[in-house]
Structures are given as structure tokens and as C-alpha cells.
Protein backbone atom coordinates (compact mmCIF):
# COMPACT_ATOMS: atom_id res chain seq x y z
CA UNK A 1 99.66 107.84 66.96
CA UNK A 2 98.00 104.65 65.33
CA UNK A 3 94.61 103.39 64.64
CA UNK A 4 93.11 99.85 66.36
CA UNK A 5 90.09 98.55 64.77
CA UNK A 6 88.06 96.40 66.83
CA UNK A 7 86.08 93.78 65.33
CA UNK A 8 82.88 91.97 66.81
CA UNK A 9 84.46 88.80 68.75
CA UNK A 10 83.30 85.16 68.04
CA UNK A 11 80.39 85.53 70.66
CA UNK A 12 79.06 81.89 70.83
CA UNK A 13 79.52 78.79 69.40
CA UNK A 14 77.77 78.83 65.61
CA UNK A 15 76.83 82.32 65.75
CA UNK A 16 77.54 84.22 62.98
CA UNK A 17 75.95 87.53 63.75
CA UNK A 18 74.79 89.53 67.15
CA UNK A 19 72.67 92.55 67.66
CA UNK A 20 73.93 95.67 68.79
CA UNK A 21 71.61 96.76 72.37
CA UNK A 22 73.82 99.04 73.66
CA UNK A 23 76.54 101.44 73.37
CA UNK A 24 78.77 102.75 76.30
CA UNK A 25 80.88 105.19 74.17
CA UNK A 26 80.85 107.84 71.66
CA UNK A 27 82.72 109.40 69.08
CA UNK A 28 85.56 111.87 71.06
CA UNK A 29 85.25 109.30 74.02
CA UNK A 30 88.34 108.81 75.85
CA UNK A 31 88.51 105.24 76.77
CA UNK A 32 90.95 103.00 79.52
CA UNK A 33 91.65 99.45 78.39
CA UNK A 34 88.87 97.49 79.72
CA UNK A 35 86.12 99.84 79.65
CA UNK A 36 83.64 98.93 78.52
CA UNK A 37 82.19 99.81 74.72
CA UNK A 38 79.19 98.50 74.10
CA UNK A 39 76.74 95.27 74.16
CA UNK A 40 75.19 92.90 71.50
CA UNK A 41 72.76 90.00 71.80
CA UNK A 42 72.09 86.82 70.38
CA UNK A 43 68.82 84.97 71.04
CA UNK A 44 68.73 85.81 74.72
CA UNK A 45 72.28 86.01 75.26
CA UNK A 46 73.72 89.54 76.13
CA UNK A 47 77.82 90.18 75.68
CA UNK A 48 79.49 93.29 76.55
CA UNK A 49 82.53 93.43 74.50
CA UNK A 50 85.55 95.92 76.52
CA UNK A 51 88.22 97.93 75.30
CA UNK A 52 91.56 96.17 74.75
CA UNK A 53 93.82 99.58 74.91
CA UNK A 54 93.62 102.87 76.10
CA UNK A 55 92.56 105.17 73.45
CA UNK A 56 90.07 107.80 71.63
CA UNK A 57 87.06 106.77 70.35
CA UNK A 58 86.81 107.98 66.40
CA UNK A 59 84.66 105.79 64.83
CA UNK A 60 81.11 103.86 65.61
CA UNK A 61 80.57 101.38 62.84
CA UNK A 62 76.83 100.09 63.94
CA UNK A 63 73.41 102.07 65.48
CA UNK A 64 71.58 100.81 68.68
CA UNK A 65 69.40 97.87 66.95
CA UNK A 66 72.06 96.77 64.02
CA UNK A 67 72.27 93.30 63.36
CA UNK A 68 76.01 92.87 62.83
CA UNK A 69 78.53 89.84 61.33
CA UNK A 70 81.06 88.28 63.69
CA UNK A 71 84.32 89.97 62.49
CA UNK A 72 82.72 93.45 61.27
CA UNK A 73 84.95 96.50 62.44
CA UNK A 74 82.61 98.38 65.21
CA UNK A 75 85.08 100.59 66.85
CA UNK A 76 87.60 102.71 65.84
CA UNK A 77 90.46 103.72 68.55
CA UNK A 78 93.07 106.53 68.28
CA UNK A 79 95.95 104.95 70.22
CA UNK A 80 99.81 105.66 70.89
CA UNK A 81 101.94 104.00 69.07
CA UNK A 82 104.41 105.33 65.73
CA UNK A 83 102.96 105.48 62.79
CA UNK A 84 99.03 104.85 61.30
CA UNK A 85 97.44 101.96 60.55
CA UNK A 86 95.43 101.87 57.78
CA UNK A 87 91.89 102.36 57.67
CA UNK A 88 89.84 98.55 58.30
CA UNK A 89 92.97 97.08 59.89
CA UNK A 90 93.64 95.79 63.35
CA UNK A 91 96.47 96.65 64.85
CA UNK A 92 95.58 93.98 67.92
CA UNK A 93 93.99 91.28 68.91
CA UNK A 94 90.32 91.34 69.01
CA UNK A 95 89.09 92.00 72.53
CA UNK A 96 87.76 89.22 74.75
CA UNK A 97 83.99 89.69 75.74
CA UNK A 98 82.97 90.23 79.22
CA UNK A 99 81.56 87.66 81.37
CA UNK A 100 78.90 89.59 83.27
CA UNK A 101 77.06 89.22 86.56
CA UNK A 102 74.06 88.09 84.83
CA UNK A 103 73.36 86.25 81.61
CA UNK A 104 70.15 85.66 79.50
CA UNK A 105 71.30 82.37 78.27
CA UNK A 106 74.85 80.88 77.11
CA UNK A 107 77.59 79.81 79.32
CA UNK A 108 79.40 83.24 78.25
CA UNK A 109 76.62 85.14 77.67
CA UNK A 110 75.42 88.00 79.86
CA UNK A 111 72.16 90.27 80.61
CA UNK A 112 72.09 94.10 80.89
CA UNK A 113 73.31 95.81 83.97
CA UNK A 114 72.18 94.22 87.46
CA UNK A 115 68.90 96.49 87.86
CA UNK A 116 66.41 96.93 91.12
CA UNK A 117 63.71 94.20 91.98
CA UNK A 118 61.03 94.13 89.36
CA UNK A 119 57.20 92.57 89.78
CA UNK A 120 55.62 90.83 87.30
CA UNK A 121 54.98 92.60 84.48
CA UNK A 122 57.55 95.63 84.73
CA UNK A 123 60.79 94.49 83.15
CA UNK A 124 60.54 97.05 80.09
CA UNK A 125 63.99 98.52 81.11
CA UNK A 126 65.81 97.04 78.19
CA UNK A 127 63.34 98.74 75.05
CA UNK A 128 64.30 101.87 76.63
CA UNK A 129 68.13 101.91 75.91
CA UNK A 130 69.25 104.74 74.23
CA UNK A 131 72.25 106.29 73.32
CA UNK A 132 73.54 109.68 72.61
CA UNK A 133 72.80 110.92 69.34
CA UNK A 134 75.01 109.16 67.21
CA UNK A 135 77.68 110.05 64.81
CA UNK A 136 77.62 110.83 61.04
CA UNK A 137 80.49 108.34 60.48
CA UNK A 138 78.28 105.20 61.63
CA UNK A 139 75.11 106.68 60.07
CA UNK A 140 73.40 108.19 62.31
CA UNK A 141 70.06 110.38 62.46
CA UNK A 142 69.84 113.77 63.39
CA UNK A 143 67.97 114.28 66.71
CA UNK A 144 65.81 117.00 65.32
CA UNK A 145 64.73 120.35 66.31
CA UNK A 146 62.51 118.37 69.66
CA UNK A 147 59.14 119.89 68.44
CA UNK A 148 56.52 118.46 70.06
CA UNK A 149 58.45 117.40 73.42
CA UNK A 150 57.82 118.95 76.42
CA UNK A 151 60.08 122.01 78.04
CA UNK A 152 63.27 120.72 79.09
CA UNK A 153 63.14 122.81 82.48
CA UNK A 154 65.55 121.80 85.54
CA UNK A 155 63.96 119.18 87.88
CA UNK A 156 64.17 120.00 91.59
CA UNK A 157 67.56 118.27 92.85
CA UNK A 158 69.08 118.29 89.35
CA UNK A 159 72.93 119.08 88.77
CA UNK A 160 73.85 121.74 87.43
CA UNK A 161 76.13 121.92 84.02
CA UNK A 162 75.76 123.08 80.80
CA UNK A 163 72.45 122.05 79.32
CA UNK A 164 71.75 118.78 76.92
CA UNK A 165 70.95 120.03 73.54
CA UNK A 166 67.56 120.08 72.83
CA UNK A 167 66.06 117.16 71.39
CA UNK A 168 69.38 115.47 72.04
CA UNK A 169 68.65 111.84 73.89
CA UNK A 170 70.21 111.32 77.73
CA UNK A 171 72.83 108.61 78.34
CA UNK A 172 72.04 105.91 80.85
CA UNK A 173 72.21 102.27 81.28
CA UNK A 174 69.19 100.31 81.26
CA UNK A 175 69.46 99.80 85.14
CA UNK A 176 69.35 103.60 85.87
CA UNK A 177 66.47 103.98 83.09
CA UNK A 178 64.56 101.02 84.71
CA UNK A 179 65.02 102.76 88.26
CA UNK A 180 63.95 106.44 87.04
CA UNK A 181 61.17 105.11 85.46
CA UNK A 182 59.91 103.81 88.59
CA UNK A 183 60.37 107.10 90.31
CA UNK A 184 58.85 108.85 87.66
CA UNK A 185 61.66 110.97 87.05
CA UNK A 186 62.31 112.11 82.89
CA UNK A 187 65.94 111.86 82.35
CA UNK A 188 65.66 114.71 79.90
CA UNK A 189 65.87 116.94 82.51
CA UNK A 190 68.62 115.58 84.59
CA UNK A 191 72.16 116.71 83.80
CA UNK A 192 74.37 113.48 83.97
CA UNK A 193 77.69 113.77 85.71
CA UNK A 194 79.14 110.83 84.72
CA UNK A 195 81.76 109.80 81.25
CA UNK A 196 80.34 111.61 78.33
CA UNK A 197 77.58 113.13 80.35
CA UNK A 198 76.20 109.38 81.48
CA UNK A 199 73.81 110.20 83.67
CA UNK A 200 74.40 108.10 87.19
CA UNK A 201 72.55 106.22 90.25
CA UNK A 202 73.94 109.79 92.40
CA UNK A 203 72.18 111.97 89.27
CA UNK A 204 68.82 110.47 90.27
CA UNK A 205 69.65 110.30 93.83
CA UNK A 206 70.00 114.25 93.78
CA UNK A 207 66.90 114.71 91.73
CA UNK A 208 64.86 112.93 94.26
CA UNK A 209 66.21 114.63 96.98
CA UNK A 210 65.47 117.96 95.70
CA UNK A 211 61.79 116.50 94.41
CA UNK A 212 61.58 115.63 98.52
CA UNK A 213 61.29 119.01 99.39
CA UNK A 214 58.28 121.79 98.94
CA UNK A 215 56.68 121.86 95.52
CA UNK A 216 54.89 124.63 94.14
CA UNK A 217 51.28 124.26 93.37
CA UNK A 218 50.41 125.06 89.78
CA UNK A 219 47.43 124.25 87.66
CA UNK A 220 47.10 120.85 86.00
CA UNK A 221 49.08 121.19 82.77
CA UNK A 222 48.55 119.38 78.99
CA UNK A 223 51.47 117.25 77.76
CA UNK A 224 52.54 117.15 74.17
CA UNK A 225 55.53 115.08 74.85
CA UNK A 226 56.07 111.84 72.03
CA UNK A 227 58.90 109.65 73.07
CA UNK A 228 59.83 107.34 70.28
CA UNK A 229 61.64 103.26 71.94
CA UNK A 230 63.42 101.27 69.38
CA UNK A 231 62.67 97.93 70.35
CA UNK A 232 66.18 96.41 70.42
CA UNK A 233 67.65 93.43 72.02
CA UNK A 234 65.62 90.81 74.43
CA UNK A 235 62.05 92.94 73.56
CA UNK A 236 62.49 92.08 69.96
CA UNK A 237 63.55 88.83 70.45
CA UNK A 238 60.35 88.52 72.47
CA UNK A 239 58.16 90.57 69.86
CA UNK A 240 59.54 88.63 66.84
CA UNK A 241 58.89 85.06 68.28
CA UNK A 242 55.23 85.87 69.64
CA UNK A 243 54.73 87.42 66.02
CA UNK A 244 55.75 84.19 64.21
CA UNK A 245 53.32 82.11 66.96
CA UNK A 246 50.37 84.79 66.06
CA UNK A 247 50.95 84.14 62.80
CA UNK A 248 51.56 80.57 61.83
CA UNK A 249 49.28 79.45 64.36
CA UNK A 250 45.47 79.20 64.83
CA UNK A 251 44.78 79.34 68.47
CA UNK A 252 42.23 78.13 69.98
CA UNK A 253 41.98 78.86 73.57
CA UNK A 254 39.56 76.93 76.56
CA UNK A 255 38.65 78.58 79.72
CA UNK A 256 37.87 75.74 82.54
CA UNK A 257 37.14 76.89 86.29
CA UNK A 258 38.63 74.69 88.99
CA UNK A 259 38.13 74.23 92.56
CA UNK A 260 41.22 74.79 94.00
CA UNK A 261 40.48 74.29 97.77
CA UNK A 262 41.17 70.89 98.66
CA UNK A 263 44.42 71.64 96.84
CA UNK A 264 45.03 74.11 99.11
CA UNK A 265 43.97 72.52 102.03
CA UNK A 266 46.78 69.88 101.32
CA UNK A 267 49.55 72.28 100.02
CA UNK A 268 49.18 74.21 103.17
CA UNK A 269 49.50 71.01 105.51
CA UNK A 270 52.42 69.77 103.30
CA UNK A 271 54.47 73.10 103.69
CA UNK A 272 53.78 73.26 107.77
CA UNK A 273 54.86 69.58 107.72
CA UNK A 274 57.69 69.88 105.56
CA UNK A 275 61.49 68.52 106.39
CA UNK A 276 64.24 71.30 105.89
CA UNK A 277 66.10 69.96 102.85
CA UNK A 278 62.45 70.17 101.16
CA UNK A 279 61.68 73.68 98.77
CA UNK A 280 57.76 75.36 99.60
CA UNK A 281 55.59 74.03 97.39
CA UNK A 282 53.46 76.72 95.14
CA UNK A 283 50.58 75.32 92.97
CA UNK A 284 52.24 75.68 89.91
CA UNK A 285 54.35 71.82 91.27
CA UNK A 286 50.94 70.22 91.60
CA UNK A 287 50.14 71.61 87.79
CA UNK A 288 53.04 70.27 86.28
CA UNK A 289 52.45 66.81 88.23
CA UNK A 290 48.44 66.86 87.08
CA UNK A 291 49.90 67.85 83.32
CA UNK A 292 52.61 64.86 83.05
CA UNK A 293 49.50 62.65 83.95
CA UNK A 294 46.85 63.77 81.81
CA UNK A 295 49.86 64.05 79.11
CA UNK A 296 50.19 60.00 79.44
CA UNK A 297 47.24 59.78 78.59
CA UNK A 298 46.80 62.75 75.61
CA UNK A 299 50.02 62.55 73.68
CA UNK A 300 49.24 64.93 71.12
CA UNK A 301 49.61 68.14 73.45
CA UNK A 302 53.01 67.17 74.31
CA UNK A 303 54.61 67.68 70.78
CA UNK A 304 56.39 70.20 68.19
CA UNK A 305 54.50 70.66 65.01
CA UNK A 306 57.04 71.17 62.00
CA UNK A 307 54.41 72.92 59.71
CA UNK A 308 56.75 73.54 57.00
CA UNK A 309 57.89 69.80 57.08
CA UNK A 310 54.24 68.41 57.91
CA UNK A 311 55.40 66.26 60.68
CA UNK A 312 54.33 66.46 64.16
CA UNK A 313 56.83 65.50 66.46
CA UNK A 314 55.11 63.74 69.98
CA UNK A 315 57.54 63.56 72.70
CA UNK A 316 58.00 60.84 75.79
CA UNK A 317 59.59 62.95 77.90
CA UNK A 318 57.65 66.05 79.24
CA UNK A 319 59.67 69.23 79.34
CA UNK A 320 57.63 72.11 80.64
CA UNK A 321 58.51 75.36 80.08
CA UNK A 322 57.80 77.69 82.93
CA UNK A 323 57.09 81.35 81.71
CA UNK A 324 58.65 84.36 83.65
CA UNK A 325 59.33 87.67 83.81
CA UNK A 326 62.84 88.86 84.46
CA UNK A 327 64.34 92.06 85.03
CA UNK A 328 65.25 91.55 81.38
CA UNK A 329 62.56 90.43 80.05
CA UNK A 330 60.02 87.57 79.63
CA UNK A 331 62.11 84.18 79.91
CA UNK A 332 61.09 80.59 79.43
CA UNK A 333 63.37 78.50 81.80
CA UNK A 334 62.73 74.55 81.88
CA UNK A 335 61.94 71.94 83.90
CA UNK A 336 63.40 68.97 82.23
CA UNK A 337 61.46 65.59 82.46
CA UNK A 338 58.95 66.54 84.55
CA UNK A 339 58.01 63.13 84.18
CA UNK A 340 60.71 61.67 86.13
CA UNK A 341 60.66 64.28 89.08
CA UNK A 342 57.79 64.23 92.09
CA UNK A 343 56.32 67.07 93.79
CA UNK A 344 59.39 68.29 96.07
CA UNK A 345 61.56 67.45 92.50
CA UNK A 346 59.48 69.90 90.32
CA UNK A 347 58.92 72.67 93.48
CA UNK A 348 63.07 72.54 94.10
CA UNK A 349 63.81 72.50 90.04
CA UNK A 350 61.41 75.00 89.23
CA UNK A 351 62.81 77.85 92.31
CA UNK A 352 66.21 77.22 91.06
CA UNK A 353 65.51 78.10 87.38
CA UNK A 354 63.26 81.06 87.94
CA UNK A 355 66.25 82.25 90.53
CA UNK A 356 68.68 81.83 87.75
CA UNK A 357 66.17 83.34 85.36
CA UNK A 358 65.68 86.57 87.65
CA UNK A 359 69.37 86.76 87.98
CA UNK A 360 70.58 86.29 84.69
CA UNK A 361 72.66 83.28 85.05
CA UNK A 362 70.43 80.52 83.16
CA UNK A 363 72.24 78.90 80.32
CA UNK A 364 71.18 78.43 76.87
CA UNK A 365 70.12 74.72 77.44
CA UNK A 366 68.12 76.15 80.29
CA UNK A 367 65.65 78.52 78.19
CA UNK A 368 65.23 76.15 75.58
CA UNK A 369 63.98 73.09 74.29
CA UNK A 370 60.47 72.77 76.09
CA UNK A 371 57.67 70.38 74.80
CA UNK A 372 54.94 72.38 76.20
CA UNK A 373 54.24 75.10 78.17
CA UNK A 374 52.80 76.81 81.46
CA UNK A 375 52.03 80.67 81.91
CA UNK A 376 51.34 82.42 85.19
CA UNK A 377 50.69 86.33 86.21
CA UNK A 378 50.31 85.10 90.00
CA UNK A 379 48.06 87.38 91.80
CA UNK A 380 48.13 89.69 88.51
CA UNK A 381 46.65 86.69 86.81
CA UNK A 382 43.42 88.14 86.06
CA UNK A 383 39.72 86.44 85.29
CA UNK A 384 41.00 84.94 82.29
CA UNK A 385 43.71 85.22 79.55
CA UNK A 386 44.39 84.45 75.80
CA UNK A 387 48.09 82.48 76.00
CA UNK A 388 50.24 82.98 73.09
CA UNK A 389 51.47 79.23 72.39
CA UNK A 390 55.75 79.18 72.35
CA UNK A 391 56.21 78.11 68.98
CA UNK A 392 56.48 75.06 67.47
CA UNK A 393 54.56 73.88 70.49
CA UNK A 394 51.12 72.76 70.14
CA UNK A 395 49.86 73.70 73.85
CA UNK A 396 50.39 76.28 76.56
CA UNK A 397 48.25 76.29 79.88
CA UNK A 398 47.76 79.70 81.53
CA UNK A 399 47.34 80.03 85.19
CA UNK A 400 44.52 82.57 86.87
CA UNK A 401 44.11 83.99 89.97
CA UNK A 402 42.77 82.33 92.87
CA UNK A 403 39.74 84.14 94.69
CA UNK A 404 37.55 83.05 97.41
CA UNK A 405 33.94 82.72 96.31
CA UNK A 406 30.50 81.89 97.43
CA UNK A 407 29.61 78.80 95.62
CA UNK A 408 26.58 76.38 95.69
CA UNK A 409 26.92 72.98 96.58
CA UNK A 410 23.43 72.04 96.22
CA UNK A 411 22.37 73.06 99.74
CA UNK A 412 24.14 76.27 100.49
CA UNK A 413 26.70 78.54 99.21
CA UNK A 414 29.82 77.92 100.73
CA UNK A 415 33.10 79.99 100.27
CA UNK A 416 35.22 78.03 98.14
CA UNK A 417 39.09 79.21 96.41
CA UNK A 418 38.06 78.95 93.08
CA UNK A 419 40.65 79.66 89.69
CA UNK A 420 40.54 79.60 85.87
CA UNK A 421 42.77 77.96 83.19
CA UNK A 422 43.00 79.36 80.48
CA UNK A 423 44.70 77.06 78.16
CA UNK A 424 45.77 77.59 74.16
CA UNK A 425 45.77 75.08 71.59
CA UNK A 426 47.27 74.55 68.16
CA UNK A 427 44.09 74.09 66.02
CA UNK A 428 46.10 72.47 63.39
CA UNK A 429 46.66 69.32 65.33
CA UNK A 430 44.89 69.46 68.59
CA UNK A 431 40.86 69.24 68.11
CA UNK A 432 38.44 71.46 70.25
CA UNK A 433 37.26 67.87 71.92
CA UNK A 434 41.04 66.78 72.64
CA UNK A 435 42.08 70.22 74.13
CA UNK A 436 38.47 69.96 76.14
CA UNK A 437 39.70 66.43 77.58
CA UNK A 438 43.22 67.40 78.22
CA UNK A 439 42.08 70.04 80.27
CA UNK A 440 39.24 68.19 81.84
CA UNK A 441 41.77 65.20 83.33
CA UNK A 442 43.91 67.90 84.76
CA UNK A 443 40.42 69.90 86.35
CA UNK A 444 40.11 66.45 87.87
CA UNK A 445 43.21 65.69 89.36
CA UNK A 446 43.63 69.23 91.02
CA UNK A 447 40.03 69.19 92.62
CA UNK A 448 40.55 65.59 93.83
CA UNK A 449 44.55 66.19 94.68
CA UNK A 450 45.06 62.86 95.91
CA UNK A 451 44.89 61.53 92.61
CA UNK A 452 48.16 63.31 91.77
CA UNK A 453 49.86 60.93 93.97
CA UNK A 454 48.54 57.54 92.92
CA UNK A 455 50.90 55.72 90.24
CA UNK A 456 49.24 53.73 87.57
């Protein structure tokens, strides 16, 4: 028998390091060339790296959350073959990553698993990764005795097989921990049938087949359960850069209300009437057409601020990042000069990058390089909101709810669809007054929509 060391692959042009999200294997694994082994990111890019032999798996060389150098020895394989290679040599050629069905950014770069639709706000699958408890060899940290957790008794529905050790963390992909946290199922009580005890799509099926049935009725119990998420791949990404915002920033954030009903009016109209090659138009096209406008005419929003440089950096063309939430994660795809593109332009751009967003096929130069940036909950949007500004931008405009209100015109109170902006502003360089008139010229040309199509 011999030894294969596989290194971490080249995984992107001028990366030198990737973060390990995932693993699919374990020590005592036996593995088929191809299968998979595990995942690492870098930025929003997500690469699953396969086997490139058939083997057993003897040695992990990172933990869930690692940051780890291009070339590093990750896996260790027990394959056939006369003789043994020594220790920290390969004994092949280092395996190809995986192409993926979806991708967080990068032309080779892929997301997590496909998972089920998600709404706004839910895509938290990919903090919850987990794998088993890991080896000694790659440093890993005992599980513990599980005080504190609750009884691991046998769901309704759950296969049978010999128990998980207490304390011991369940294998699953981030697809099948996305879906049983929907259903509200704890995968510490569901015996996985898959490799290595992997619990499966059919695991949960059986669980919620068996929860279908009668349930006993018991007295409301207390819960002493702690579950402890290592915030890994994408969710770091995303906690690190609205950390370095927070913190290198002073926001200052304005709240204007609009009336949004004229707007309305017209966008409804403009959708019945529309020709077949044209995309629905949503508000958020009229937004970005109001912003390139009141942009021409206040620069200074539209910029980077390099504060370690001291130089501002005001842009001419008007690149407007469009904030969404994935089934990955929150992702920031963009709609490249807006200030070239009309209504139809911006409504047909912007539905094919939150498409490619929500599947996971957007590319690097997709997710990056806005000037400035828009925010939106939809209905979730709420009274009013705090933006984070997407550093080094100097402006971010956050998108309410609409609501229907009773609202005095000076005679009578009339329903009228009224919404808030709620707008962030780089105190640094952008005054209280200039933020006030930014937002002010775009109050204007939404409540008066016509303006949004008069050049000049």
C-alpha cells in the first residue's frame, strides 16, 4: 500500500490561501476517486476539491474554519500501490477542483450544496456546517461529556442504528441542515444512514413522516440545550466586512418619507402595457434611475473614500450595488453603469443578477466593484432601518415598506402608498446638509415620476 498526499489546488487566480467551510470525510473514510472531500472559500467563492484515487482516509490536516495556504497537505489517502511514500509527499497530481452547480463568485468558483427556496432573511444554512468530531491528527477538540444539552431521545420517524455518541456533532450538508431547520427537526436525534453516518434528505423524510402521526400530549417542558455555530465561510466573510464598515466609519443615517403613489400608479400602467421582450418593472428600477440623476448633480455620494490614503475617489460612472439575500448568504450583485441603461435596462439587468445571485452562478466581477449602494427587505422592510454602508463607499440607500395610509392633503385625508428611505452616509466626507439634499432630489423625482424620464 502507499500514501497520496493531497495538497490545496491553485483555487483562483492570485489567491494564495482559502478557508476551509466544509468537510465531506473523516479519518477511517473509505473514499472512490471523485468523491468528494471537502470545501474551502475565498471571498465569496466556494470550491469543493474531489478525490483523485480511491483510497482510505488517514489524515485531516485543517478544522472547519482554518484559513489554509495554496499547496498545504489537507488529506492524507491510504492507496494501493507497492511500497510507502513518505510522510508530506505526493504520490499524484494534485486534484482538480469541482465546478459546482452554483458559485458565490469566480468563474470556477462554487456555493454550498443546491438548498430549498429561502425568503429574505433565512439563508443562515451555511454558519451551521458542522462536521463530525474531528481527529487528533489534525487537532481537533474533544466533543465533551454534552452537559447541558438536551436528552438525545429518538424522534418519531427516526432510523434506527446504533446511537451517535453523546455530545458527538451530526453530519450533514448545509442543504439538509438548512431544510431541517425549517422543519424544526434537531439532527441530534436523527440517526443518519448515509457514508460515515451522513445524515440524508430520506433521514429527514422518515422523521417527518413518523412526526405526521399521533403525538403524545405532555406538559410544557424547560430546555437547557446550548448549541455552539462557528461562523465559517460566506457568514464570516459577511461578519468581517460589516465589522470593518462599523468600525472605520461614522454613519450617519436620514430617514425621508415619500409618496409613492403616483409611482405606482405609473409602474402599474407600464407593466399592463408592456411589450413581451420587456422584464416587470419593480420600484427598485425607478430608484436607481432617480439615484443616477440626483448623483449628476451630488458627486460626492458616488465615490470610494481611501481613509488610509486620504483621497476620495468620485466616480463618473454609477455602479449600484443591489443588496440580496441568497440561499448562501447576503450578496451584493451589480448593476454596471446605471447611468447608461433606462428603465427596462436597469429592471432586465437587475432580475438577471439577483437570478444569478440566488443561484450561485454570479462571477467575481459581478459582486464587486460598486460605487454606491441600495438595500431592500421588500415587504420585510420595516418602518425604518440603520444601513450598514459597503465599505469604502460613502453612501447606501435603504428601501422600506410600502403601506397604504390616511394622509392629509389640506382638505381631507386621503389613502395614499406611502414609504421610508432610510439612507446612510459616510460622515467623513458627506455633510448632514449634502446627504439631506441627495435624498431630497431623489424624494422629488419619485413623487413627481415623470421627472425620471426627462433628459437634461
Amino acid at each position: 500500500m502507499a500514501e497520496h498526499v493531497i495538497k490545496l489546488p491553485d483555487v483562483g487566480e492570485g489567491v494564495a490561501e482559502a478557508e476551509l467551510v466544509e468537510w465531506h470525510v473523516k479519518v477511517g473514510d473509505l473514499v472512490r476517486e471523485d468523491s468528494l472531500l471537502a470545501a474551502v472559500m475565498t471571498d465569496k467563492a466556494t470550491v469543493e476539491i474531489p478525490s483523485p484515487a480511491d483510497g482510505e482516509v488517514l489524515w485531516l490536516g485543517a478544522e472547519i474554519g482554518d484559513v489554509v495556504a495554496v499547496g498545504s497537505a489537507i488529506v492524507r489517502l491510504k492507496v494501493a500501490g507497492e511500497g510507502d511514500t513518505p510522510p508530506g509527499t505526493a504520490t499524484g497530481d494534485t486534484p482538480t477542483p469541482y465546478p459546482s452547480p452554483q458559485a458565490g463568485g469566480g468563474p470556477a468558483a462554487v456555493a454550498p450544496k443546491p438548498t430549498t427556496p429561502s425568503v429574505s432573511g433565512s439563508a443562515d444554512h451555511s454558519e451551521d456546517t458542522d462536521s463530525e468530531s474531528p481527529s487528533p491528527l489534525c487537532g481537533g477538540v474533544d466533543p465533551g461529556s454534552g452537559k447541558g444539552k438536551a436528552p438525545a431521545t429518538a424522534m418519531p420517524g427516526a432510523s434506527t442504528g446504533a446511537p451517535r455518541p453523546e455530545g458527538a456533532k451530526p453530519t450533514a450538508s448545509p442543504a439538509v441542515r438548512l431544510r431541517a431547520k425549517e422543519a424544526g427537526i434537531d439532527l441530534r436525534q436523527v440517526h443518519g444512514t448515509g457514508p460515515a453516518g451522513r445524515i440524508t434528505y430520506e433521514d429527514l423524510d422518515a422523521v417527518l413522516a413518523g412526526a405526521a402521526g399521533p403525538r403524545p400530549v405532555g406538559r410544557l417542558a424547560k430546555s437547557t440545550a446550548v448549541e455552539e455555530v462557528k461562523i465559517v465561510g460566506l457568514r464570516r466573510k459577511i461578519a468581517e466586512k460589516m465589522a470593518l464598515s462599523a468600525s472605520r466609519i461614522p454613519h450617519i443615517t436620514y430617514v425621508e418619507e415619500l409618496d409613492v403613489t403616483a409611482l405606482e400608479e405609473l409602474r402599474a400602467a407600464l407593466n399592463n402595457q408592456k411589450r413581451p421582450d420587456r422584464p416587470k418593472l419593480t420600484f427598485l428600477p425607478f430608484l436607481m434611475r432617480a439615484m443616477v440623476k440626483a448623483i449628476a448633480e451630488q458627486a460626492g455620494v458616488n465615490a470610494h473614500f481611501d481613509d488610509e490614503a486620504g483621497i476620495i475617489r468620485r466616480f463618473g460612472a454609477v455602479h449600484i450595488g443591489v443588496a440580496a439575500q441568497t440561499p448562501s448568504g447576503l450578496m451584493v450583485p451589480v448593476v454596471r453603469h446605471a447611468e447608461a441603461r433606462d428603465l427596462w435596462d436597469c429592471a432586465a439587468e437587475l432580475a438577471r443578477l439577483a437570478e444569478a445571485a440566488r443561484a450561485g452562478t454570479a462571477t467575481r466581477e459581478e459582486l464587486s466593484g460598486s460605487t454606491i449602494t441600495i438595500t431592500s427587505l421588500g415587504a420585510m422592510g420595516g418602518v425604518a432601518t440603520t444601513p450598514v454602508i459597503n465599505h469604502p463607499e460613502v453612501a447606501i440607500v435603504g428601501v422600506n415598506k410600502m403601506m397604504v395610509r390616511p394622509v392629509w392633503d389640506g382638505t381631507a385625508f386621503r389613502p395614499r402608498t406611502m414609504m421610508n428611505l432610510s439612507s446612510s452616509f459616510d460622515h467623513r466626507v458627506v455633510d448632514g446638509w449634502d446627504a439631506a439634499v441627495f435624498i431630497q432630489r431623489i424624494r422629488a423625482l419619485i413623487e413627481t415620476p415623470a421627472l425620471i424620464f426627462v433628459e437634461g
